[in-house]
Protein backbone atom coordinates (compact mmCIF):
# COMPACT_ATOMS: atom_id res chain seq x y z
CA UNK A 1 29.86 32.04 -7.31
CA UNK A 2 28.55 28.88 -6.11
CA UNK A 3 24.80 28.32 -5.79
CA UNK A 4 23.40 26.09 -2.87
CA UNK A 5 19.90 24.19 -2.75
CA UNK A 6 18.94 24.13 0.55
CA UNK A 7 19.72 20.35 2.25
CA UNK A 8 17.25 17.67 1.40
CA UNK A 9 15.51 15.79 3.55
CA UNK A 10 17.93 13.84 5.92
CA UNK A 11 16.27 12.25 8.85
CA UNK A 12 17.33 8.90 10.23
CA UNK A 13 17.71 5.72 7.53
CA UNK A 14 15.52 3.70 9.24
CA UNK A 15 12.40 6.42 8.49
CA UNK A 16 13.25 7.31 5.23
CA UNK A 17 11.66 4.80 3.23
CA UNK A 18 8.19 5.65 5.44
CA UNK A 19 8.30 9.40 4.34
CA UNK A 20 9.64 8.59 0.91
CA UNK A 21 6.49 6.14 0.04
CA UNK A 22 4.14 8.54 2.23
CA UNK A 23 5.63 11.25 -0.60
CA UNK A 24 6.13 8.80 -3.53
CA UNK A 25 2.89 7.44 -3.69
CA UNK A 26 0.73 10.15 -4.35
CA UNK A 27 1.18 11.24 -8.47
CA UNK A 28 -0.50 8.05 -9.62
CA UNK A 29 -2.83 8.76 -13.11
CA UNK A 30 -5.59 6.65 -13.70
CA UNK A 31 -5.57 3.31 -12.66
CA UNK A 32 -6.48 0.41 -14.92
CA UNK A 33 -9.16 -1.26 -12.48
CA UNK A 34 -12.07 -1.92 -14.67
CA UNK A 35 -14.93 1.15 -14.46
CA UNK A 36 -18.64 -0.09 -14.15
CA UNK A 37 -21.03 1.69 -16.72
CA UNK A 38 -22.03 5.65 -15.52
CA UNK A 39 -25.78 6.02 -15.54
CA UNK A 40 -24.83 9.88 -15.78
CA UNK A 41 -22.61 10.85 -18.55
CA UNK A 42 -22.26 14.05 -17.02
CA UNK A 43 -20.29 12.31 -14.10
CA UNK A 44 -17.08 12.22 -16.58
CA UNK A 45 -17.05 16.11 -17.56
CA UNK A 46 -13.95 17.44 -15.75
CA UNK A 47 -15.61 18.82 -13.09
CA UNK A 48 -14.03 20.60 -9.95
CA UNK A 49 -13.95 18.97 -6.94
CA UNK A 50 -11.53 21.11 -4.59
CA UNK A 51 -10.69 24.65 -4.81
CA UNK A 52 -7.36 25.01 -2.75
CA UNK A 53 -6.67 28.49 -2.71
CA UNK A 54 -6.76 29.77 -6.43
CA UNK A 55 -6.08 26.00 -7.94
CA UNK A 56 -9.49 24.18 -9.09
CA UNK A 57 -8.48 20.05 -8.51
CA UNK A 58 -10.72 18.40 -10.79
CA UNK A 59 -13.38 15.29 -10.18
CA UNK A 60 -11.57 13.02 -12.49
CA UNK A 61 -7.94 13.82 -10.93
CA UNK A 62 -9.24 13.08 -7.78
CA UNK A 63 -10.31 9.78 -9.47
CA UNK A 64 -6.30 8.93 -9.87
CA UNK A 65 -5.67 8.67 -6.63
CA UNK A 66 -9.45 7.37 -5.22
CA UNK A 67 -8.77 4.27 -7.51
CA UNK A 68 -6.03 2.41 -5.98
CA UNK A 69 -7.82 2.51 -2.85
CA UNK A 70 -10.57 1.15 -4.53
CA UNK A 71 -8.68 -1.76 -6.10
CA UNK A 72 -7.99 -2.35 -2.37
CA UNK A 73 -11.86 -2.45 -1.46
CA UNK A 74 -12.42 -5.08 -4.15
CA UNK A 75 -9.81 -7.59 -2.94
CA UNK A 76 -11.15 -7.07 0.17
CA UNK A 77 -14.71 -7.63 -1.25
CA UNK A 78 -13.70 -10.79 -3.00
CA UNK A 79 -11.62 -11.84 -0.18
CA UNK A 80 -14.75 -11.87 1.63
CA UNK A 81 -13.49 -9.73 4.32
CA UNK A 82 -15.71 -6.69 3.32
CA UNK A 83 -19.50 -7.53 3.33
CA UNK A 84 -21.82 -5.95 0.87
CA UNK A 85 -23.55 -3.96 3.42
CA UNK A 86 -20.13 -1.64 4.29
CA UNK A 87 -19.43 -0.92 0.74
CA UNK A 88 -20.71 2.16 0.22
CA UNK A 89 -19.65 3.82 3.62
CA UNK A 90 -15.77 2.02 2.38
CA UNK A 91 -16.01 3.73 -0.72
CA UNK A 92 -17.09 6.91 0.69
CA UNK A 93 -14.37 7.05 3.27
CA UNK A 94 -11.83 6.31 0.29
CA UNK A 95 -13.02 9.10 -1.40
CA UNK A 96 -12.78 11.69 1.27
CA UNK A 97 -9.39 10.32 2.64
CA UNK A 98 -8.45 11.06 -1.71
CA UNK A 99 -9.70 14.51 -1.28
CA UNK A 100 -7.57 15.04 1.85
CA UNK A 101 -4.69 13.29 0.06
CA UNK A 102 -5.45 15.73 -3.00
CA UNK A 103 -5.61 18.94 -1.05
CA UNK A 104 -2.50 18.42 0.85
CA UNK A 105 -0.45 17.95 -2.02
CA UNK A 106 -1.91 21.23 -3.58
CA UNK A 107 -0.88 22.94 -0.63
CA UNK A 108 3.02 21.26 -1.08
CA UNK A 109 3.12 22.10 -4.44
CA UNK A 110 2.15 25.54 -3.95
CA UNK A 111 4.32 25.97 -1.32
CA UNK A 112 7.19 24.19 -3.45
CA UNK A 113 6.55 26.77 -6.26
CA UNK A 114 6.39 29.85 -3.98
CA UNK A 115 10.33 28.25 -2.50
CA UNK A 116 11.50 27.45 -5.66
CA UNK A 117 10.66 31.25 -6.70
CA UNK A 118 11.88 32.32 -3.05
CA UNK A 119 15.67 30.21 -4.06
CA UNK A 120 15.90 32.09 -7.27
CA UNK A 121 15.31 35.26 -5.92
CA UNK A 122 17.73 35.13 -3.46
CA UNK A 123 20.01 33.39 -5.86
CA UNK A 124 19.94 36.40 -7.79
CA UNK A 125 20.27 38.49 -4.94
CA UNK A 126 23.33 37.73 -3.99
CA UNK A 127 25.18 37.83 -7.06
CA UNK A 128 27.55 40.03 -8.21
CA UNK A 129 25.75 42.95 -10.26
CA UNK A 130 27.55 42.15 -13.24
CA UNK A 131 26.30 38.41 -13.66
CA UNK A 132 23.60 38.83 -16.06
CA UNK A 133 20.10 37.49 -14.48
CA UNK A 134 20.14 34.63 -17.27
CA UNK A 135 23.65 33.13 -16.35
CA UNK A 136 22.57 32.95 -12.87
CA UNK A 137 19.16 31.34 -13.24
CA UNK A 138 21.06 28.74 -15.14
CA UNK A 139 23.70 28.03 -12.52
CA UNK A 140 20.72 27.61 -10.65
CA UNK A 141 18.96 25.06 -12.98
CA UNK A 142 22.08 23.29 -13.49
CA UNK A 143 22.36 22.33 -9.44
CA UNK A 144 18.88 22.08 -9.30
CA UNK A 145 19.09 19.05 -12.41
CA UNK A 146 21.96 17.73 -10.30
CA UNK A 147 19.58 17.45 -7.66
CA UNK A 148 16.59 15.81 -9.36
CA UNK A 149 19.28 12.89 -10.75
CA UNK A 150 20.00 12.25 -7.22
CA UNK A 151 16.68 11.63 -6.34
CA UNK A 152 15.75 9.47 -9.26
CA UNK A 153 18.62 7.36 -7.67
CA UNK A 154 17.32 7.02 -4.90
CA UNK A 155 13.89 6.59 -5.51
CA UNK A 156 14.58 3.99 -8.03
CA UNK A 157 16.95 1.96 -5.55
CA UNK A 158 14.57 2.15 -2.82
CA UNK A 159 11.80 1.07 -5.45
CA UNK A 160 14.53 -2.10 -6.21
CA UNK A 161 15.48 -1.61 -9.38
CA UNK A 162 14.41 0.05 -12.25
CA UNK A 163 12.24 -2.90 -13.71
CA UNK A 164 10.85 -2.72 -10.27
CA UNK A 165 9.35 0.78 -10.50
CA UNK A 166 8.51 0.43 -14.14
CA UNK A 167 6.31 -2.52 -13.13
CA UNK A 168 4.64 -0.66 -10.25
CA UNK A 169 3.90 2.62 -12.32
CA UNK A 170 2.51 0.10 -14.83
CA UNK A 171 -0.05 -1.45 -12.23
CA UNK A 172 -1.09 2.75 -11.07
CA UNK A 173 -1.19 3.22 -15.49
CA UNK A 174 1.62 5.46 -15.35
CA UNK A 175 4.86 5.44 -17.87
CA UNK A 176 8.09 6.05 -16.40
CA UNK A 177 8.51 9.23 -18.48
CA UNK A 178 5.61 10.60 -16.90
CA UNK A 179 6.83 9.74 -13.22
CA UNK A 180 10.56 11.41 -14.62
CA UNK A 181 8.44 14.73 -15.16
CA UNK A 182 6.77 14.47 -11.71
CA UNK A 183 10.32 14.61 -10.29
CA UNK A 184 11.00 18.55 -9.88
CA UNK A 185 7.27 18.62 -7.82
CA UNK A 186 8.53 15.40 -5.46
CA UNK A 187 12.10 17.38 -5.18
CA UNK A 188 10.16 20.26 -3.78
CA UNK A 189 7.42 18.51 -1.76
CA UNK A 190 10.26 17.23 0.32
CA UNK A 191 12.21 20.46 0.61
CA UNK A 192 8.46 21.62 1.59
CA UNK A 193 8.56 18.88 4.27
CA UNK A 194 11.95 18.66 5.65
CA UNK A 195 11.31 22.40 6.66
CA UNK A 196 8.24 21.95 8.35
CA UNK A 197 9.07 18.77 9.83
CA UNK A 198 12.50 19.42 10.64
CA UNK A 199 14.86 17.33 12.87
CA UNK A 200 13.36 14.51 15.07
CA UNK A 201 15.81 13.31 18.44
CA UNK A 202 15.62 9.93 18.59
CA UNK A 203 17.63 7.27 20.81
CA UNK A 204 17.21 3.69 21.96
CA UNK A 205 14.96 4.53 24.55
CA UNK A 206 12.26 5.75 22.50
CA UNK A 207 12.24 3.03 20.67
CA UNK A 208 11.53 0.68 23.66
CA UNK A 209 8.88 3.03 25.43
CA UNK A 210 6.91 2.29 22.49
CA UNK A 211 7.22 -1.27 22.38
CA UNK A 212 6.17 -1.27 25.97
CA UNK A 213 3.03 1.31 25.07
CA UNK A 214 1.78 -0.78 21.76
CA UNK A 215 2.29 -4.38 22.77
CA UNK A 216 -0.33 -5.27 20.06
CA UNK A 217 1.89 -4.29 17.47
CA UNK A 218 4.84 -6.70 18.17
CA UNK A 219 2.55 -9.76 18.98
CA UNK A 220 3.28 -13.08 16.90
CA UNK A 221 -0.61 -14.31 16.36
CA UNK A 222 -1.36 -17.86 17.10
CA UNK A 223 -1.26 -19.98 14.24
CA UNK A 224 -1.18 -23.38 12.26
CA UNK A 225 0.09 -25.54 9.86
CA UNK A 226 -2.77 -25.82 7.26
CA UNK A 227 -3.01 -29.20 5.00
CA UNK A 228 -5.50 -29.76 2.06
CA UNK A 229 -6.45 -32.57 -0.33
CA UNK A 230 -7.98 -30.85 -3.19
CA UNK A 231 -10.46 -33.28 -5.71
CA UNK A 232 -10.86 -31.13 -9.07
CA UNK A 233 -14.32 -31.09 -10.53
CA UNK A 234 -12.75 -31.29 -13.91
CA UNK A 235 -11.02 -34.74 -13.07
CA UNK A 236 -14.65 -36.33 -13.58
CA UNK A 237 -17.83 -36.34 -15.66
CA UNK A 238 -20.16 -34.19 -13.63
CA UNK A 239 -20.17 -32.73 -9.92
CA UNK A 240 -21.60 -35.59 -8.14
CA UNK A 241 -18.47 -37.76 -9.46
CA UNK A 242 -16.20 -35.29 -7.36
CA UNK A 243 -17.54 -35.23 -4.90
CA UNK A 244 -18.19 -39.20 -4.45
CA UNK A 245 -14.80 -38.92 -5.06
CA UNK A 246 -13.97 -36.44 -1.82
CA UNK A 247 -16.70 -38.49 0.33
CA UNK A 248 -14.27 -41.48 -0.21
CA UNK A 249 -11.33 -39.40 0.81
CA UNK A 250 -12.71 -38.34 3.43
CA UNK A 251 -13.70 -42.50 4.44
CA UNK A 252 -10.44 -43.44 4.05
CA UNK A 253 -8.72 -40.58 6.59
CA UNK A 254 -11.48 -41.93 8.92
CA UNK A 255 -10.12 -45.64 8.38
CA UNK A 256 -6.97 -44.49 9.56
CA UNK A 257 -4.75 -42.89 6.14
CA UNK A 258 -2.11 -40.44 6.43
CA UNK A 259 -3.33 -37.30 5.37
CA UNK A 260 -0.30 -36.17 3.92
CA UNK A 261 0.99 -40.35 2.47
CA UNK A 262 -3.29 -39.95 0.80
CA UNK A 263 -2.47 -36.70 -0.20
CA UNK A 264 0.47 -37.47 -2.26
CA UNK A 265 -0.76 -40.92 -3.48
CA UNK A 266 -3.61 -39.21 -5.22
CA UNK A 267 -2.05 -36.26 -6.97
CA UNK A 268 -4.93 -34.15 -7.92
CA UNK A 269 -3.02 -30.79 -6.68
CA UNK A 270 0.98 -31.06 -7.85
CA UNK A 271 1.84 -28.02 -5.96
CA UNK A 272 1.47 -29.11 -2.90
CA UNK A 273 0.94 -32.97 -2.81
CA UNK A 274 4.43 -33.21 -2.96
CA UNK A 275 4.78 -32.05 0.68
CA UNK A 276 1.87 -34.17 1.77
CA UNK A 277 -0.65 -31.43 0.80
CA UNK A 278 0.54 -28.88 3.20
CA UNK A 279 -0.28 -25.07 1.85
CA UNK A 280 3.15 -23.26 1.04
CA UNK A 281 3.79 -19.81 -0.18
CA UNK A 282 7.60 -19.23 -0.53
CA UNK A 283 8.40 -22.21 1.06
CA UNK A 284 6.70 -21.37 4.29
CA UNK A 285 3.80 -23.12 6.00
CA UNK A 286 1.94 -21.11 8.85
CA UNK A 287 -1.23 -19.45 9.03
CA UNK A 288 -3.88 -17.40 8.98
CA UNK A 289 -1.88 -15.93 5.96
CA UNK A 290 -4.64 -14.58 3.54
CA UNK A 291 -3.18 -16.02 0.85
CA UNK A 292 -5.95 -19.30 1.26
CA UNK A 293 -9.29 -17.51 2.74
CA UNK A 294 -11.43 -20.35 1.86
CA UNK A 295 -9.13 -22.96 3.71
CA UNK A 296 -8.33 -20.87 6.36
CA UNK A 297 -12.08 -20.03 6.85
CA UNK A 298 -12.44 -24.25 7.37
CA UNK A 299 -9.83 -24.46 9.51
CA UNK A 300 -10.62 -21.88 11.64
CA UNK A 301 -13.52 -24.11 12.74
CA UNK A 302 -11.47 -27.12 13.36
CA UNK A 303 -9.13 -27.94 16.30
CA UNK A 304 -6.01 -29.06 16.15
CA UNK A 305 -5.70 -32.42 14.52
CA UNK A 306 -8.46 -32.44 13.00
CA UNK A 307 -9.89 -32.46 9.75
CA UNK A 308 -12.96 -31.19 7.78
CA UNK A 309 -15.98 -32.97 5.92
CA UNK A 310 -15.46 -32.20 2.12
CA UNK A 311 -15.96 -28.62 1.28
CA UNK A 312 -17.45 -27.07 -2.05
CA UNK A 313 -15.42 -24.46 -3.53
CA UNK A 314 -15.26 -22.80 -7.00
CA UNK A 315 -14.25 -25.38 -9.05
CA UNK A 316 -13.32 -28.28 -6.60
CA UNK A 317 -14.18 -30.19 -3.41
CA UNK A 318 -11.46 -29.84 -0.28
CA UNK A 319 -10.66 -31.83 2.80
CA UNK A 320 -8.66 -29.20 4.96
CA UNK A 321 -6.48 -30.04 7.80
CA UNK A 322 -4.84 -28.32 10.32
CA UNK A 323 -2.57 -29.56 12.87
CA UNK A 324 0.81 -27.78 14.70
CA UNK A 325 -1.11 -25.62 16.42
CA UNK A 326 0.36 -21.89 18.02
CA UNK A 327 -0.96 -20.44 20.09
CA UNK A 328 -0.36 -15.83 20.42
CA UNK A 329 2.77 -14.81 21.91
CA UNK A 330 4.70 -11.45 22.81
CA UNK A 331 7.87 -10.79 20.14
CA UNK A 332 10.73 -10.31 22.43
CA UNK A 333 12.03 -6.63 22.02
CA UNK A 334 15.60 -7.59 21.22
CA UNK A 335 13.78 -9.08 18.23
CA UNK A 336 11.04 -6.27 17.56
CA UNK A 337 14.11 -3.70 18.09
CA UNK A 338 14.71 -2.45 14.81
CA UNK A 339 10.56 -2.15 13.69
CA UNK A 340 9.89 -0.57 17.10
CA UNK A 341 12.76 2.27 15.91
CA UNK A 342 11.24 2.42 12.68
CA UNK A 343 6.99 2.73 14.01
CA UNK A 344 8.28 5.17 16.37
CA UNK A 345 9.79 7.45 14.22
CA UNK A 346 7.04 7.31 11.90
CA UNK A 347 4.65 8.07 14.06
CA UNK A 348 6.95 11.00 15.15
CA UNK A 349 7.27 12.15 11.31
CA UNK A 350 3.37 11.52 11.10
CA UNK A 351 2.41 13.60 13.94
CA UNK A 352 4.83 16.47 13.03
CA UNK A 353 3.18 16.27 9.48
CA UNK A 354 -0.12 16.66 10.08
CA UNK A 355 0.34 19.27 12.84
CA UNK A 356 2.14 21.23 9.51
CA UNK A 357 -1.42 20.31 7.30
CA UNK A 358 -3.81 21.63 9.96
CA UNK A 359 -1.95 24.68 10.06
CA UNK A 360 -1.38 25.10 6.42
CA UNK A 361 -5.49 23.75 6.06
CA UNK A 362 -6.39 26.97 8.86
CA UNK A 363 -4.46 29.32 6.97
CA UNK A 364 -5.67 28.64 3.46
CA UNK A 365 -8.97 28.76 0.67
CA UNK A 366 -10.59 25.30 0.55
CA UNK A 367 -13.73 24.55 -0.72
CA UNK A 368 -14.99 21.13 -1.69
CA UNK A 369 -17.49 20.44 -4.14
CA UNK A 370 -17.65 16.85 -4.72
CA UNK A 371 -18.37 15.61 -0.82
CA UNK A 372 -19.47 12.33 -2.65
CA UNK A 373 -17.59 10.00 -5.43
CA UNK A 374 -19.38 9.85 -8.46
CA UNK A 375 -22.46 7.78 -8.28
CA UNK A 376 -20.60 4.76 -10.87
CA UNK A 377 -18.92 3.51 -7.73
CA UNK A 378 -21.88 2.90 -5.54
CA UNK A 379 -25.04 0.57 -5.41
């Protein structure tokens, strides 16, 4: 007698990574982001926060997945692209959207249980009356450990590598042996899925209706080449030395220099005074990027050609440039192709899946208890 698990999730390659990550990324323990001081320490009893049916979800596990949105908010924060002012209403939505996160996973892995049980049974079933119970159950256990080193496979190619995951469960404070254990509850989360969301038709032609209905989403922003001499406060005695130093910079470009010839003559930032002071990351010019806010912030005021007055930053004065300007153009959809494929089935998968969560959300005990994160995490 052979025993079957029912088929995995198969949909089309170019979704698979979307549902595996929308799957994958939910099991993360506590994160190592730094935790300000509680003025109530009450707040870190293990208090419920969700009761999903007869399971009581807990404040703190809630926590585990609340934080690495949180580590998002504060790059944002020090990025400067999240004021003071919409903190708290940013942290409260990051809670809630953890408590949704949190119940539907309780409802997967209840419903994994309940068709892991529902397999068994049926398993044993089937069999021939003299197969003892035991024999079968292992059969079963066998195929299903067959199963779950499949899926590590994949999951840890798709991740890139081993060393790959390793270092991203590291950054969530996870251990790989922990994220091996989590692997029978992902196997059945997805078995869970694949039969609510079932089969999606797909063909070329959905993929260009919705390049024609999001245009925003395959537009090329306009952009710039960004160039910067940097003068280091540390290169001189005191403050007001660098920046005599950056108000005679800044003379000379007037005189007529070469930014990038002035740039390279003085030296003060190796990394990219060798291409005449132009910003790279990867080898690639081109921006608004994120990867320079304060520059880019400077620049944005400029036009093209021009350069700024010397800037105070953290620990040095700047002279920004930016020049090659581009202006906001339309990606041609024999380009955009293959990501218009890819958002479209997603948003197919997306739709299907939380149709599936409403339903299962009608149908089901919830109660939530903590509305509000813990107090630690606002003003």
């Amino acid at each position: 007698m052979r025993v079957r698990l029912p088929a995995p999730i198969v949909l089309r390659p170019v979704c698979w990574t979307v549902l595996l990550l929308s799957c994958a990324a939910r099991a993360g323990a506590e994160s190592p982001l730094p935790r300000p001081e509680s003025t109530d320490p009450g707040e870190y009893a293990n208090q419920p926060a969700l009761r999903v049916n007869t399971e009581t979800i807990s404040v703190r596990e809630i926590e585990r997945l609340f934080l690495d949105a949180l580590e998002t908010l504060v790059s944002r924060r020090e990025k400067g692209e999240l004021k003071a002012a919409d903190w708290p209403g940013a942290v409260k939505q990051a809670w809630n959207d953890a408590l949704q996160t949190s119940i539907q996973d309780a409802l997967l892995d209840q419903m994994g249980r309940q068709l892991r049980r529902q397999i068994i049974a049926s398993v044993v079933n089937r069999a021939h009356p003299g197969v003892p119970t035991d024999r079968i159950v292992e059969r079963f256990e066998r195929l299903e450990d067959d199963e779950l080193r499949r899926l590590k496979r994949e999951m840890i190619a798709e991740a890139g590598g081993e060393e790959e995951l390793r270092a991203a469960l590291k950054r969530k404070g996870r251990t790989f042996d922990e994220w091996e254990r989590d692997l029978r509850v992902e196997l059945f989360r997805r078995y869970v899925l694949y039969e609510s969301v079932g089969p999606i038709p797909f063909s070329p032609r959905t993929a260009r209706e919705y390049y024609d209905a999001h245009p925003d989403k395959f537009s090329i922003p306009d952009g710039w080449n960004l160039r910067r001499i940097r003068v280091p406060k540390d290169k001189f005695s005191n403050r007001d030395g660098a920046l005599q130093a950056a108000r005679m910079v800044h003379e000379k470009l007037k005189e007529g220099f070469d930014f990038g010839q002035l740039a390279l003559k003085l030296g003060y930032d190796p990394v990219h005074d060798p291409f005449g002071g132009t910003l790279l990351v990867d080898g690639k010019s081109g921006w608004p990027s994120g990867n320079f806010p304060a520059e880019e912030g400077i620049a944005r005021k400029l036009k093209d050609g021009e350069y700024s007055e010397p800037e105070e930053l953290a620990e040095a004065f700047v002279i920004v440039k930016r020049e090659s300007y581009r202006p906001a153009e339309k990606q041609p959809f024999e380009e955009a192709a293959e990501r218009a494929a890819v958002l479209s089935f997603a948003d197919k998968v997306k739709e299907k899946k939380q149709a599936f969560f409403e339903k299962q959300k009608r149908e089901s005990y919830i109660e939530i208890l903590a509305k509000d994160p813990p107090k630690r995490w606002l003003p």
